[in-house]
Protein backbone atom coordinates (compact mmCIF):
# COMPACT_ATOMS: atom_id res chain seq x y z
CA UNK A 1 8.50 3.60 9.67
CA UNK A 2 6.62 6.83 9.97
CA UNK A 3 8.54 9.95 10.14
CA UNK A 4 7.90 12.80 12.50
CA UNK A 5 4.41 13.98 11.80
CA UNK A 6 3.37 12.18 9.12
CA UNK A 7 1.57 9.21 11.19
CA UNK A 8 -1.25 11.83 11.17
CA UNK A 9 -1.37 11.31 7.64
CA UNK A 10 -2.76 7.55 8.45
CA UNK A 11 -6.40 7.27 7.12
CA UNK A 12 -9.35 5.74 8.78
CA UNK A 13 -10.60 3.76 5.96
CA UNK A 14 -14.02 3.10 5.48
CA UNK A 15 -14.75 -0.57 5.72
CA UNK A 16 -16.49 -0.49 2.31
CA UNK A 17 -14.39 -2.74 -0.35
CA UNK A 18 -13.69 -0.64 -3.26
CA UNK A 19 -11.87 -3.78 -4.75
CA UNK A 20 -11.66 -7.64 -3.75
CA UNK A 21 -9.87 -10.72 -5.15
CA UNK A 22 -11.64 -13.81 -4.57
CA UNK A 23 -10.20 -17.29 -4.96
CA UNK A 24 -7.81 -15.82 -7.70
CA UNK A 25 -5.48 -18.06 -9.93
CA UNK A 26 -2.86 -17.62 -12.46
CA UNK A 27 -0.32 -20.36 -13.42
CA UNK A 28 1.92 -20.56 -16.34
CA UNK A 29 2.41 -23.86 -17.75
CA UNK A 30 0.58 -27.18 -19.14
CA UNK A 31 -2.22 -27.16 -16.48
CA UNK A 32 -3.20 -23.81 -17.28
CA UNK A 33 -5.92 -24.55 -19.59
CA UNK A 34 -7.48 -27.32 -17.42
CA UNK A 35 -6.99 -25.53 -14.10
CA UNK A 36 -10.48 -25.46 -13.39
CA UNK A 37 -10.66 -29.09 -13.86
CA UNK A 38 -7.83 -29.44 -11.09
CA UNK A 39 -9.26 -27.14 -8.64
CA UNK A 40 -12.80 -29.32 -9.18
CA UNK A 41 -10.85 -32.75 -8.43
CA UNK A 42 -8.59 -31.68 -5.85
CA UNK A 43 -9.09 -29.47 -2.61
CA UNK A 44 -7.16 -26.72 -2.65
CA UNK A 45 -4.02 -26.53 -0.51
CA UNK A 46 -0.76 -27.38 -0.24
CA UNK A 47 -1.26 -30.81 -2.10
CA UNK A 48 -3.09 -29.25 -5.41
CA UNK A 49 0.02 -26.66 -5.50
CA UNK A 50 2.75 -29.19 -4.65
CA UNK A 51 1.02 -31.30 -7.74
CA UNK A 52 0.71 -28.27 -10.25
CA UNK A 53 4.64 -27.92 -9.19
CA UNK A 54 5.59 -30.92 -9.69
CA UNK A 55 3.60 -31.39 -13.30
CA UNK A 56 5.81 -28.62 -14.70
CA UNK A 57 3.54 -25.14 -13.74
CA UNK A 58 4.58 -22.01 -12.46
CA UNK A 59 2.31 -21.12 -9.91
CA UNK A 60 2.22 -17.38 -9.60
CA UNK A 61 -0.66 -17.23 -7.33
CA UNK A 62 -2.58 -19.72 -5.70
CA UNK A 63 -6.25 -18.87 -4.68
CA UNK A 64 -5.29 -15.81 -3.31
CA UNK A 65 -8.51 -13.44 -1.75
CA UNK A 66 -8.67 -10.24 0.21
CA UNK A 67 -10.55 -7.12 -0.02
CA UNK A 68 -9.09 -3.32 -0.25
CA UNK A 69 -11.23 -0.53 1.53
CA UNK A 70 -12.18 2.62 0.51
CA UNK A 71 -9.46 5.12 0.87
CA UNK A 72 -7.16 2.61 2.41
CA UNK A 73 -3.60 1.89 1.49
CA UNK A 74 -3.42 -1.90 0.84
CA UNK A 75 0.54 -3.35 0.91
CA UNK A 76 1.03 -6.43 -0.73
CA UNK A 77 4.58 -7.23 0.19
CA UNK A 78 7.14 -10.48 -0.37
CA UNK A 79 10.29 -12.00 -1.68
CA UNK A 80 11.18 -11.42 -5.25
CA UNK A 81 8.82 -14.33 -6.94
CA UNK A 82 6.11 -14.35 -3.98
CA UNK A 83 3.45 -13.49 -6.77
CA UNK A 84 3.04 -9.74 -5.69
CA UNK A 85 3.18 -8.23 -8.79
CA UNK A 86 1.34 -11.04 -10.75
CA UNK A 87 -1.87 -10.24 -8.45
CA UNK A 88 -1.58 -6.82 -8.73
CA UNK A 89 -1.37 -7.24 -12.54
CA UNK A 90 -4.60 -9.66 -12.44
CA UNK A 91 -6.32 -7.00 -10.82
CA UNK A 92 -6.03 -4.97 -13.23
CA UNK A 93 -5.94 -8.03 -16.10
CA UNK A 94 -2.62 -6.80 -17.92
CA UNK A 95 -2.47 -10.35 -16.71
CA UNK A 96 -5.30 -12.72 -17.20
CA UNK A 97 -6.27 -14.88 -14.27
CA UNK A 98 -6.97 -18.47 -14.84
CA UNK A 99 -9.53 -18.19 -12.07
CA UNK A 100 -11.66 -16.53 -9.49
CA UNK A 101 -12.97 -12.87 -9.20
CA UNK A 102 -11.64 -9.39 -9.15
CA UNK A 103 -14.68 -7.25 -7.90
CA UNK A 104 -14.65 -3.55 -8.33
CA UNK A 105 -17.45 -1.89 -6.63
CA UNK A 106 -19.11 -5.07 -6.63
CA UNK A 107 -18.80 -5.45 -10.65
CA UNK A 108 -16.49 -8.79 -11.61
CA UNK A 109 -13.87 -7.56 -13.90
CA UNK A 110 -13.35 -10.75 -15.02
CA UNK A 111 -16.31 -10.50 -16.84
CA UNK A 112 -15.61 -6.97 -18.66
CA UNK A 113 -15.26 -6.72 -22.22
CA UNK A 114 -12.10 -5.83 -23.98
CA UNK A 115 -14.00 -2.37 -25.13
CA UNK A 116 -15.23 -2.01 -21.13
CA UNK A 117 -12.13 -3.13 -19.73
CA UNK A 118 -10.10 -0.16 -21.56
CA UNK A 119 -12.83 1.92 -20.50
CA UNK A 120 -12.11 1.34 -16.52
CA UNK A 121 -8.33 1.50 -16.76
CA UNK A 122 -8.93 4.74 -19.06
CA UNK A 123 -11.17 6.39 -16.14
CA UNK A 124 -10.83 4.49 -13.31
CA UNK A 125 -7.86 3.44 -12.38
CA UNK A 126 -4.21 4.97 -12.39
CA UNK A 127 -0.95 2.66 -12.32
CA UNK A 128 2.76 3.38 -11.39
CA UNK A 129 5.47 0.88 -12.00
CA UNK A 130 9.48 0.80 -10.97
CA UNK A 131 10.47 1.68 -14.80
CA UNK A 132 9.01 5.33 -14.86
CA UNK A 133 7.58 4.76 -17.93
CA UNK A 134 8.00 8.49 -19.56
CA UNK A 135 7.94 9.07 -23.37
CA UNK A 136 11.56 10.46 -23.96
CA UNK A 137 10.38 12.84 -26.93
CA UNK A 138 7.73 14.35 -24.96
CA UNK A 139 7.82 17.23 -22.03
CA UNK A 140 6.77 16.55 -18.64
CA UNK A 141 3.47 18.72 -19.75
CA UNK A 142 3.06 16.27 -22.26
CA UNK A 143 3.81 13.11 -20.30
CA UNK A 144 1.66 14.07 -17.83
CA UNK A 145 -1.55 15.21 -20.76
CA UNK A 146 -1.11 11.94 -22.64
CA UNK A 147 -3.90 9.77 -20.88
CA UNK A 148 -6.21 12.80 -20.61
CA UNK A 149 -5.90 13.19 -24.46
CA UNK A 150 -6.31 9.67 -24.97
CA UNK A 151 -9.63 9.89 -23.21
CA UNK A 152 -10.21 12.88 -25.80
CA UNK A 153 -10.39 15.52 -22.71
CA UNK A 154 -9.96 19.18 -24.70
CA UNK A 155 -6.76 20.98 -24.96
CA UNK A 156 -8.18 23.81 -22.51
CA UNK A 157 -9.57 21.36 -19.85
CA UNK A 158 -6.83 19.13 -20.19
CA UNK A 159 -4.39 22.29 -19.90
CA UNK A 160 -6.31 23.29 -16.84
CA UNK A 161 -5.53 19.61 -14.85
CA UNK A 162 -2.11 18.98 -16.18
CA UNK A 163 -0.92 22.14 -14.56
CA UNK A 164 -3.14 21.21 -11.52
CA UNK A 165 -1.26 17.77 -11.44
CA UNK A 166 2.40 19.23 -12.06
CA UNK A 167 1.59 21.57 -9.05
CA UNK A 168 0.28 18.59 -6.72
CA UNK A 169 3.43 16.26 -7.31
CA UNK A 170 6.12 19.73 -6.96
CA UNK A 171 7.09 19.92 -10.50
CA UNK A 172 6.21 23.36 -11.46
CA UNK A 173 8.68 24.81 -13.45
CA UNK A 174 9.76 21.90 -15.06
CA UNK A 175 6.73 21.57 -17.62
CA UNK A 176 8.74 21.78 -20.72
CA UNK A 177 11.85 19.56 -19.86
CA UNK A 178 12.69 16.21 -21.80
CA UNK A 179 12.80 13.10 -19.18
CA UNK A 180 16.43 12.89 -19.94
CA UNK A 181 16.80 16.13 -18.49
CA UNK A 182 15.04 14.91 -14.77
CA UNK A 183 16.36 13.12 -11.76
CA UNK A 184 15.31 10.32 -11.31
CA UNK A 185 13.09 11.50 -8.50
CA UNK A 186 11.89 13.93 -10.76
CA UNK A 187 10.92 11.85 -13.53
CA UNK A 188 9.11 9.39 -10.68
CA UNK A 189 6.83 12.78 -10.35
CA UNK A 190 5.85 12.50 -13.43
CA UNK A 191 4.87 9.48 -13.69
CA UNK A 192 2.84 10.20 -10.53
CA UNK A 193 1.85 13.12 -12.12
CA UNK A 194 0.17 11.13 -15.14
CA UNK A 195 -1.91 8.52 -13.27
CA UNK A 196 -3.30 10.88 -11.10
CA UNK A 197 -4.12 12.82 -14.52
CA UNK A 198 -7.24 11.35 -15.09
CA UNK A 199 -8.40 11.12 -11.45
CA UNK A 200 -8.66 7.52 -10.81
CA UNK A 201 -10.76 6.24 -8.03
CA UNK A 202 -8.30 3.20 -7.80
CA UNK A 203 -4.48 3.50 -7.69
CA UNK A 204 -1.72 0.56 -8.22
CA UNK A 205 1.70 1.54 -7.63
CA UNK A 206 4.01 -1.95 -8.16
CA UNK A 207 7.72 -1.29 -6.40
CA UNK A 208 7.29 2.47 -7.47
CA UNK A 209 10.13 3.63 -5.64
CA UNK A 210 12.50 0.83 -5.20
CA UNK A 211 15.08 2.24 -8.37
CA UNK A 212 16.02 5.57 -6.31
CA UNK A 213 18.39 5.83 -3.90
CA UNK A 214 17.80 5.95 -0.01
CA UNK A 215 17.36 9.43 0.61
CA UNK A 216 15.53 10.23 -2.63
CA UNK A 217 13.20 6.85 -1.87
CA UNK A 218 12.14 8.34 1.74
CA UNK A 219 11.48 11.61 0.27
CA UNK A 220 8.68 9.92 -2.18
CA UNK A 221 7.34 8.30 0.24
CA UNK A 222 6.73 11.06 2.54
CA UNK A 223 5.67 12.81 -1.02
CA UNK A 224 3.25 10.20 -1.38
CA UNK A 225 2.00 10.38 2.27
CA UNK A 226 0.86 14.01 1.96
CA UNK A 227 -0.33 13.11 -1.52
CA UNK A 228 -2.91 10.47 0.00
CA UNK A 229 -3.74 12.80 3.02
CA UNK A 230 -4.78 15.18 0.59
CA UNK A 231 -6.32 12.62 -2.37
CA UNK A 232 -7.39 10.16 -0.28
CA UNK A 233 -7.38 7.48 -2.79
CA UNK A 234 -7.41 3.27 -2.85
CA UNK A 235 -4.43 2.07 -2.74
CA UNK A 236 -2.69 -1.25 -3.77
CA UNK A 237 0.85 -0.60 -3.29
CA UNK A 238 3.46 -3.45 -4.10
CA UNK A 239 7.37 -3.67 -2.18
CA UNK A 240 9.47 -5.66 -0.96
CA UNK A 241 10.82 -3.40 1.52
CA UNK A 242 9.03 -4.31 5.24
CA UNK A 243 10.21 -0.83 6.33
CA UNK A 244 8.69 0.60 3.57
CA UNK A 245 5.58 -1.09 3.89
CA UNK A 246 5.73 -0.31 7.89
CA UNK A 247 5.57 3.66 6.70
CA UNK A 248 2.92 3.49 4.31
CA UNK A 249 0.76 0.25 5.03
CA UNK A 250 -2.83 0.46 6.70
CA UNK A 251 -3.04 -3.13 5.73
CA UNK A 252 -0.22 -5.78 5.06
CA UNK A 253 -0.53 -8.68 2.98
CA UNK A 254 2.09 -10.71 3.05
CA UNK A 255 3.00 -13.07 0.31
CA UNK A 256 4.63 -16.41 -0.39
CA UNK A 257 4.87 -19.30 -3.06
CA UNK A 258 2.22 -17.42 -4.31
CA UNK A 259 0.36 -17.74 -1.46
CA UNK A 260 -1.41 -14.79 0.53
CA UNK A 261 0.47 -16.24 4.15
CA UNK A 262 -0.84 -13.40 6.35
CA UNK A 263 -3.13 -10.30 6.15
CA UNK A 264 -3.37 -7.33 9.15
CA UNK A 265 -2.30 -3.64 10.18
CA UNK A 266 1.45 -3.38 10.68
CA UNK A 267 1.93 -3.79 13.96
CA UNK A 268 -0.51 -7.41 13.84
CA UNK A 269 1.95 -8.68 11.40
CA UNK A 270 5.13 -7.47 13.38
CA UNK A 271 3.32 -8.80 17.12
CA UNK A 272 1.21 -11.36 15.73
CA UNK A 273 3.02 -13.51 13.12
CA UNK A 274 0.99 -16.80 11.88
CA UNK A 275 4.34 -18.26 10.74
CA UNK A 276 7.75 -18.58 11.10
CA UNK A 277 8.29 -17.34 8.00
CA UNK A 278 6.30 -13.98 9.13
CA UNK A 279 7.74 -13.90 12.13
CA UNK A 280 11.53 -14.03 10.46
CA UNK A 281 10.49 -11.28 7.66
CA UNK A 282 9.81 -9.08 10.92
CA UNK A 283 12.82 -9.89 13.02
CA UNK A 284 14.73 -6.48 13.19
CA UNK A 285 11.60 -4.23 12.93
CA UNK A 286 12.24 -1.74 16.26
CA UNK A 287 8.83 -2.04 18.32
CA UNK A 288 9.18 1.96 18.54
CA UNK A 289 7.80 1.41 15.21
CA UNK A 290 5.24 -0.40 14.56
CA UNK A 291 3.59 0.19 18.50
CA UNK A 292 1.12 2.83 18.15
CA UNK A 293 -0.56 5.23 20.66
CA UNK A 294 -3.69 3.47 20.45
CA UNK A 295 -2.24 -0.21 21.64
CA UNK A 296 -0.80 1.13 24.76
CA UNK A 297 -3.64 3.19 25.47
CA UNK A 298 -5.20 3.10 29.54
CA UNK A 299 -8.30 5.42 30.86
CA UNK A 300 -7.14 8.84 31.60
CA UNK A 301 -7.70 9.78 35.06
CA UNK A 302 -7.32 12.90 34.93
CA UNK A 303 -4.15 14.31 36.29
CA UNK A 304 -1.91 14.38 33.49
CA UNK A 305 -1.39 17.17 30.59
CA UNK A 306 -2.94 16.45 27.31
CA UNK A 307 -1.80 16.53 24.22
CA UNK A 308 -3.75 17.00 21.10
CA UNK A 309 -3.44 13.72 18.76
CA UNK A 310 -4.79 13.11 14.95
CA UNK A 311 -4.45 9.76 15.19
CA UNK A 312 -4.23 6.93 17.30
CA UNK A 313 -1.99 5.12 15.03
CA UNK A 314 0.74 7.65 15.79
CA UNK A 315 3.48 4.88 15.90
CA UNK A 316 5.33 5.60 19.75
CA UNK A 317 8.42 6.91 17.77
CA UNK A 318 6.58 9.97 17.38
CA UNK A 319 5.34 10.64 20.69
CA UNK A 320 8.49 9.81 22.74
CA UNK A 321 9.87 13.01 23.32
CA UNK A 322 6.36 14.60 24.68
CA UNK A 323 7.59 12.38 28.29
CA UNK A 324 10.97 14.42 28.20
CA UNK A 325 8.92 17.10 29.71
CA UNK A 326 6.03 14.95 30.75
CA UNK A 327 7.67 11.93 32.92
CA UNK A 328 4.72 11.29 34.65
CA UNK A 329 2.36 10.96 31.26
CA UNK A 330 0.49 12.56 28.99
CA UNK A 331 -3.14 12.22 28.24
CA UNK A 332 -4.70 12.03 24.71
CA UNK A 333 -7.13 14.01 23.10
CA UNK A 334 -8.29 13.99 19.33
CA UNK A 335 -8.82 17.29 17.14
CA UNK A 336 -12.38 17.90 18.50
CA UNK A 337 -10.91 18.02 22.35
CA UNK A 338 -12.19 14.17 23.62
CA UNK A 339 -10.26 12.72 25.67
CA UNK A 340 -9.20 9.48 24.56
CA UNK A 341 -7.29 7.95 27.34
CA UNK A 342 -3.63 8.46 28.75
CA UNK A 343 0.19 6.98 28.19
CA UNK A 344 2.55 6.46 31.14
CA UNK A 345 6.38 5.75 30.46
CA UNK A 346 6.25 3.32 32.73
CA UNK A 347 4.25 0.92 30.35
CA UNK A 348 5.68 2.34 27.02
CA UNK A 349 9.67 1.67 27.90
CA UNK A 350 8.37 -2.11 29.52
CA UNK A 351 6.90 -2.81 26.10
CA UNK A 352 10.34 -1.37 24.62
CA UNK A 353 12.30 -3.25 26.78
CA UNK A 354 10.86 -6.39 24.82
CA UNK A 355 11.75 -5.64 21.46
CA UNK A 356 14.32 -9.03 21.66
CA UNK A 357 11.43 -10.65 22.54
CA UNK A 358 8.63 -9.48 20.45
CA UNK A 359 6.53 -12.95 20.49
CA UNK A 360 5.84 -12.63 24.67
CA UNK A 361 3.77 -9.54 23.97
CA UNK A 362 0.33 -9.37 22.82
CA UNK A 363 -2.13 -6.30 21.94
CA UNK A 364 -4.49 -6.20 24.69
């Protein structure tokens, strides 16, 4: 759910891939070695899983495929076991897939050498798990410089960024505490902090937040909201947490058995749902939520005030109270003063009115 004013934050990702998964295995078990065999003999689907199941394998994801845009932040969301953090790990092969692709920039990094392959993840990408991670007899300065001085960046240069970094993530001040001396929000900083060190052009961040408390989790995630507005980075993000994902998401990929069951913006998943299984992970999600401007939007015609939007992704929630004082409507216009259309009550609180309902209303 976005908060107050950060739904401008939302990015319009280009609709170049900066990474894709095609047709990507990895099971754990006797067929492992032969896989490719299998998925020769047998179509894939339900049957070639249900056999690898039932021959003893643990299928941790089953020819699962999607691409991630540039600058866009990609959820991949599910039940503990749904394979989410296996693919993410196969994308960046801390985990070796037993099959398929994993194209960066159109390069298979399947196909990288070990030498290569430390290379990328040394200047290309930047990874944040759930377990922080820190070095407990190092600083936060020195947390955060460890990557760059693995990459053999010099003391003055790397100086320079790590106090650039320490600034970005709100931890100035704190450069020469211990970890055990941190929050736990705090140390979460840092570990932000050091992946964005080196500047990676690709970011993974598997259940990053899901070990802090309530209040200290939604504070990170509006953190890492102004973070992207200002980095504009890739993004594969891993939760469990369909609220969560609802705040942050551009993208949803939802995940089951291994299985990639449904892929689309937040509000597809939450209106549209392929599945009963979708359609019962979205059950309590408010409409008010996942609704944006842009769905409900009709040609202005010209009577109504304007007010100046960012974005038409703007989830209702945060547009609400502009019909306290506007209860006829309000008309739309972006940054550079177009008019982009209007929103009367009237149509918003009939939408609302269905949130028991959700599968009787479609986008139009």
């Amino acid at each position: 759910m976005h908060s107050p004013g950060v739904a401008s934050a939302k990015l319009h990702a280009s609709r170049r891939a900066k990474i894709s998964c095609r047709n990507l295995w990895k099971i754990y078990g006797p067929d492992a070695a032969n896989l490719a065999t299998r998925l020769r003999d047998v179509p894939t689907g339900d049957a070639l899983i249900s056999g690898l199941r039932d021959a003893g394998n643990v299928v941790a994801a089953a020819d699962v495929s999607f691409d991630v845009h540039v600058g866009e932040i990609f959820v991949i969301m599910g039940l503990s076991g749904s394979g989410k953090s296996t693919v993410v790990r196969c994308l960046s092969r801390l985990v070796e897939p037993d099959q398929g692709q994993v194209l960066l920039d159109g390069e298979d990094l399947l196909q990288a050498s070990r030498k290569q392959l430390v290379d990328i993840r040394r200047h290309k990408m930047g990874m944040v798990f759930q377990s922080f991670g820190l070095l407990p007899h190092l600083t936060v300065a020195e947390n955060v410089a460890f990557p760059l001085r693995l990459q053999g960046v010099s003391s003055r240069d790397r100086a320079a960024r790590v106090h650039e970094v320490i600034d970005l993530v709100g931890l100035v001040g704190r450069e020469n505490a211990y970890p055990s001396e941190l929050s736990g929000g705090q140390q979460q900083r840092v570990g932000i902090a050091r992946s964005l060190a080196v500047e990676p052009q690709l970011w993974f961040l598997d259940e990053p937040f899901s070990a802090l408390d309530p209040l200290i989790r939604k504070q990170m995630q509006n953190e890492f909201l102004r973070l992207q507005t200002m980095l504009r980075k890739t993004i594969v993000f891993i939760t469990h947490d369909f609220l969560e994902a609802l705040r942050l998401a551009d993208r949803i990929a939802i995940m089951k058995d291994g299985r990639i069951i449904q892929i689309g913006s937040p509000s597809e998943i939450v209106l549209r749902p392929l599945s009963d299984y979708v359609r019962k992970f979205t059950a309590d999600v408010p409409l008010s939520h996942v609704v944006s401007a842009g769905d409900l939007l009709e040609p202005y015609d010209g009577a109504l005030p304007t007010i100046e939007l960012e974005d038409l992704a703007t989830p209702l929630l945060d547009i609400l109270g502009h019909f306290a004082t506007n209860p006829q409507g309000i008309g739309l216009k972006n940054t550079s003063g177009e008019i982009l259309g209007q929103l009367r009550p009237a149509r918003v609180f009939e939408i609302l009115a269905q949130n028991d309902d959700k599968d009787k209303w479609e986008l139009n």
